[in-house]
Protein backbone atom coordinates (compact mmCIF):
# COMPACT_ATOMS: atom_id res chain seq x y z
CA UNK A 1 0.92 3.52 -28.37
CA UNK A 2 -0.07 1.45 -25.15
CA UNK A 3 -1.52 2.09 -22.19
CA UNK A 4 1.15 3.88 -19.93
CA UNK A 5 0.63 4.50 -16.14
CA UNK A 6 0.09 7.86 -14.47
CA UNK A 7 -0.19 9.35 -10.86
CA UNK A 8 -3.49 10.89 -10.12
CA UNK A 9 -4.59 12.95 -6.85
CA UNK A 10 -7.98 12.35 -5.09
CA UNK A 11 -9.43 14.45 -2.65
CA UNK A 12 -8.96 13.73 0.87
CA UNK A 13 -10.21 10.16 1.97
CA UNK A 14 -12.31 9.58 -1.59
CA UNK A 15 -10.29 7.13 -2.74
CA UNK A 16 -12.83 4.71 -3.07
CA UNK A 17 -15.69 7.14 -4.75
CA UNK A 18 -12.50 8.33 -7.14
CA UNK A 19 -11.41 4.10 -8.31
CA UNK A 20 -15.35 3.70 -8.96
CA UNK A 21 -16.13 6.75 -10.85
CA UNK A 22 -13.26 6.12 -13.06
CA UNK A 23 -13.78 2.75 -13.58
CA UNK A 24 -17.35 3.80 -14.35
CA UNK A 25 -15.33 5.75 -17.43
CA UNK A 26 -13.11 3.02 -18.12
CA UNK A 27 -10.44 3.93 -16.85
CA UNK A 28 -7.74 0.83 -15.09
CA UNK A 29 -6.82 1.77 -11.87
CA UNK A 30 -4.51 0.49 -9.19
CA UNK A 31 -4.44 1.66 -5.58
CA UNK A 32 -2.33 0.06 -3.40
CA UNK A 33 -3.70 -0.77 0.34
CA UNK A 34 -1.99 -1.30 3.68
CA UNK A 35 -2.45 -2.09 7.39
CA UNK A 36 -2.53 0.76 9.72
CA UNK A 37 -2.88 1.08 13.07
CA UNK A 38 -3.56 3.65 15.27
CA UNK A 39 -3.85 3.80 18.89
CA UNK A 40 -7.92 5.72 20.17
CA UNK A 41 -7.75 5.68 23.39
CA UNK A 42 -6.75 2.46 24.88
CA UNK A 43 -7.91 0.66 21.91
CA UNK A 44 -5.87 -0.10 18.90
CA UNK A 45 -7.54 0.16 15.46
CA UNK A 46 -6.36 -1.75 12.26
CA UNK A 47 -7.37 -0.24 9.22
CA UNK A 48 -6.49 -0.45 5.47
CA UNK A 49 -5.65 2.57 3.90
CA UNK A 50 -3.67 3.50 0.74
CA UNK A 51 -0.42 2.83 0.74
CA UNK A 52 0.03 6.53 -0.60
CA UNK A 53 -2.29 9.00 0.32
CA UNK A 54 -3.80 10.89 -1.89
CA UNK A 55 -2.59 9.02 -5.06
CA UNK A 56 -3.23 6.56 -7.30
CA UNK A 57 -2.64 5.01 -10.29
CA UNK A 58 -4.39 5.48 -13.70
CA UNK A 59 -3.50 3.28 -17.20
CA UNK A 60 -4.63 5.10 -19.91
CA UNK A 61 -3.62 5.73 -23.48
CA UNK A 62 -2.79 9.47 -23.95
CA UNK A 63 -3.41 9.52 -28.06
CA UNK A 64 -6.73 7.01 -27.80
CA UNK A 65 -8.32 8.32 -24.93
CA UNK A 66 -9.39 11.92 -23.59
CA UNK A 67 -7.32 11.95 -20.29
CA UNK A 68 -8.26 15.47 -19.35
CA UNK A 69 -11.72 14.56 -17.99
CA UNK A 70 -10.15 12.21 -15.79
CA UNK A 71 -10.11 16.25 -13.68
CA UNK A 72 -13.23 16.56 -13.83
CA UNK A 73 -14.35 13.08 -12.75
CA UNK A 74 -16.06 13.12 -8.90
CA UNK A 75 -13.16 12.55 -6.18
CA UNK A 76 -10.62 13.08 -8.18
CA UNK A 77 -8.59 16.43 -7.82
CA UNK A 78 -6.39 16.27 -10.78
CA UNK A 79 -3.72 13.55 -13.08
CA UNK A 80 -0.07 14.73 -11.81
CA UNK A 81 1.44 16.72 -15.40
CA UNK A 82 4.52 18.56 -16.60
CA UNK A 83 4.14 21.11 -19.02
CA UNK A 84 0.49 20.26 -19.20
CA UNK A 85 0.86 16.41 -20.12
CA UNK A 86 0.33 13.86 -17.87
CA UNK A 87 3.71 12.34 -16.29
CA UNK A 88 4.43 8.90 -17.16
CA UNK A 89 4.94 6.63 -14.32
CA UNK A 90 7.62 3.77 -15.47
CA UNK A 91 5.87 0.70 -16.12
CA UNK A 92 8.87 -1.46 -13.76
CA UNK A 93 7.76 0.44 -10.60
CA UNK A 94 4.32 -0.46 -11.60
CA UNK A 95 4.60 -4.02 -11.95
CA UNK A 96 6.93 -4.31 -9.13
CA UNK A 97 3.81 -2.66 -6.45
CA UNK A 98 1.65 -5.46 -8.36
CA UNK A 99 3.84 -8.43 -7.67
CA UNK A 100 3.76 -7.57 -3.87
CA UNK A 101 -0.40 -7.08 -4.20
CA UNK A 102 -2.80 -9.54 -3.75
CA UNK A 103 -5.80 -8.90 -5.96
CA UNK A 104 -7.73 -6.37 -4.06
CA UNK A 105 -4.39 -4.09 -4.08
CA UNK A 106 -3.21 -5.04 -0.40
CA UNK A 107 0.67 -5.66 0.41
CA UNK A 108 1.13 -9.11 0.68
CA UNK A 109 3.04 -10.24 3.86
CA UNK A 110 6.92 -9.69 3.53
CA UNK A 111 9.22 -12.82 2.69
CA UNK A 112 10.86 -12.60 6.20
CA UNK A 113 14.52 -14.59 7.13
CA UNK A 114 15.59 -16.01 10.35
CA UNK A 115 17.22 -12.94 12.38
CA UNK A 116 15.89 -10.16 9.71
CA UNK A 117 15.47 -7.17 11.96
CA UNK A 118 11.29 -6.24 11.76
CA UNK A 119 9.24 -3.64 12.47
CA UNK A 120 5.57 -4.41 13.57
CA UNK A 121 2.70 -2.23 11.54
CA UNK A 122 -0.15 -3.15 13.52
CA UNK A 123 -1.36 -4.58 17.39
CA UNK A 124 -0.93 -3.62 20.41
CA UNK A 125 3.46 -4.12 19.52
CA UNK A 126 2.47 -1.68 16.47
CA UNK A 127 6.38 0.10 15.89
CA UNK A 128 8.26 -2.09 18.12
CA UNK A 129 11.63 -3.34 16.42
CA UNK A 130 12.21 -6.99 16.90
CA UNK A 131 14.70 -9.73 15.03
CA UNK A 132 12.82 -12.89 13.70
CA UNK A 133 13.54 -15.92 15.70
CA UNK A 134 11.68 -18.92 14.02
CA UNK A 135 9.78 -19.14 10.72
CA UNK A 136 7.14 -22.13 10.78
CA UNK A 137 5.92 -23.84 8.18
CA UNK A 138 2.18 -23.27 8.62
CA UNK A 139 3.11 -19.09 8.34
CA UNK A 140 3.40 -18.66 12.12
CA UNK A 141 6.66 -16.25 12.65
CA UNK A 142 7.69 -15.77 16.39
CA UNK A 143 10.24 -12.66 16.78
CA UNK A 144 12.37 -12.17 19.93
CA UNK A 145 12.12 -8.46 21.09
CA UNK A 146 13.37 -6.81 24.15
CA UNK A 147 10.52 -5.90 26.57
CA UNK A 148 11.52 -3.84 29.74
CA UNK A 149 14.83 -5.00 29.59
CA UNK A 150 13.95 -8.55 28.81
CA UNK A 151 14.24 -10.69 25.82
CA UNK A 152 10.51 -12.15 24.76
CA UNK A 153 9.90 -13.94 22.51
CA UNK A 154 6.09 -13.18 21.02
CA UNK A 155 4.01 -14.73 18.12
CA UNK A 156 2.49 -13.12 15.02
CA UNK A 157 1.43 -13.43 11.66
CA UNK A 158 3.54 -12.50 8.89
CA UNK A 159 1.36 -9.55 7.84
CA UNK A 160 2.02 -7.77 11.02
CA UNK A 161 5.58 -7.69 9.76
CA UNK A 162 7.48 -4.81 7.83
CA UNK A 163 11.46 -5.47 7.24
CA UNK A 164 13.96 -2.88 8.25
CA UNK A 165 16.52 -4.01 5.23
């Protein structure tokens, strides 16, 4: 059998002591990252963050290797089973997160089309809705967005972008 991918829990913001322990045992993870932003005060703070918290993936082989003490590894709180075995996560969904990774696990920037309705995920514009006006080739996008009434038309970098589609 190969390895298959499951869905483990960490505890609450030990995502990072959870990916090193197990790779300490190892064990392949995969923990997607993205941009957030959050408004403290009248600041705004970008920071990465998983892109599901709480979770991660774990590739292991269930007959080869001995998955339960993946509980009792430090900042971990369990590997997500059914009827006491591990649930497989299918290996298309996996591979699919990948191809939109770079290799530290962070979302790549969205392939974006002139007059795709956007979102932004992080600045001071952070959830604002805007359409994409121009695309330029050295990966500067400028969207048109409506600001107090009034089209505006602002400039940002694609990874500030999440599609609406």
């Amino acid at each position: 059998m190969t390895n298959c991918w499951y869905l483990i829990q960490f505890k609450n913001n030990f995502h990072k002591v959870a990916q090193q322990n197990l790779k300490r045992q190892a064990f392949k993870t995969f923990l997607p990252l993205q941009n957030f932003t959050s408004k403290n005060g009248t600041k705004f703070l970008t920071r990465v963050k998983p892109l599901f918290p709480g979770y991660m993936f774990v590739s292991i082989e269930l007959d080869q290797e001995p998955w339960h003490k993946i509980n009792n590894t430090r900042g971990v709180s369990k590997i997500i089973c059914q009827n006491g075995i591990p649930k497989r996560i299918p290996s298309e969904i996996i591979i699919g997160l990948m191809s939109r990774c770079d290799s530290f696990g962070k979302l790549l920037p969205p392939s974006l089309k002139k007059g795709e309705t956007v979102t932004l995920t992080s600045g001071a514009l952070a959830n604002f809705v805007a359409s994409v006006e121009t695309i330029e080739s050295d990966k500067r996008i400028w969207i048109l967005m409506d600001i107090m009434g009034h089209p505006t038309k602002v400039q940002v970098a694609p990874e500030q972008l999440r599609s609406l589609k």
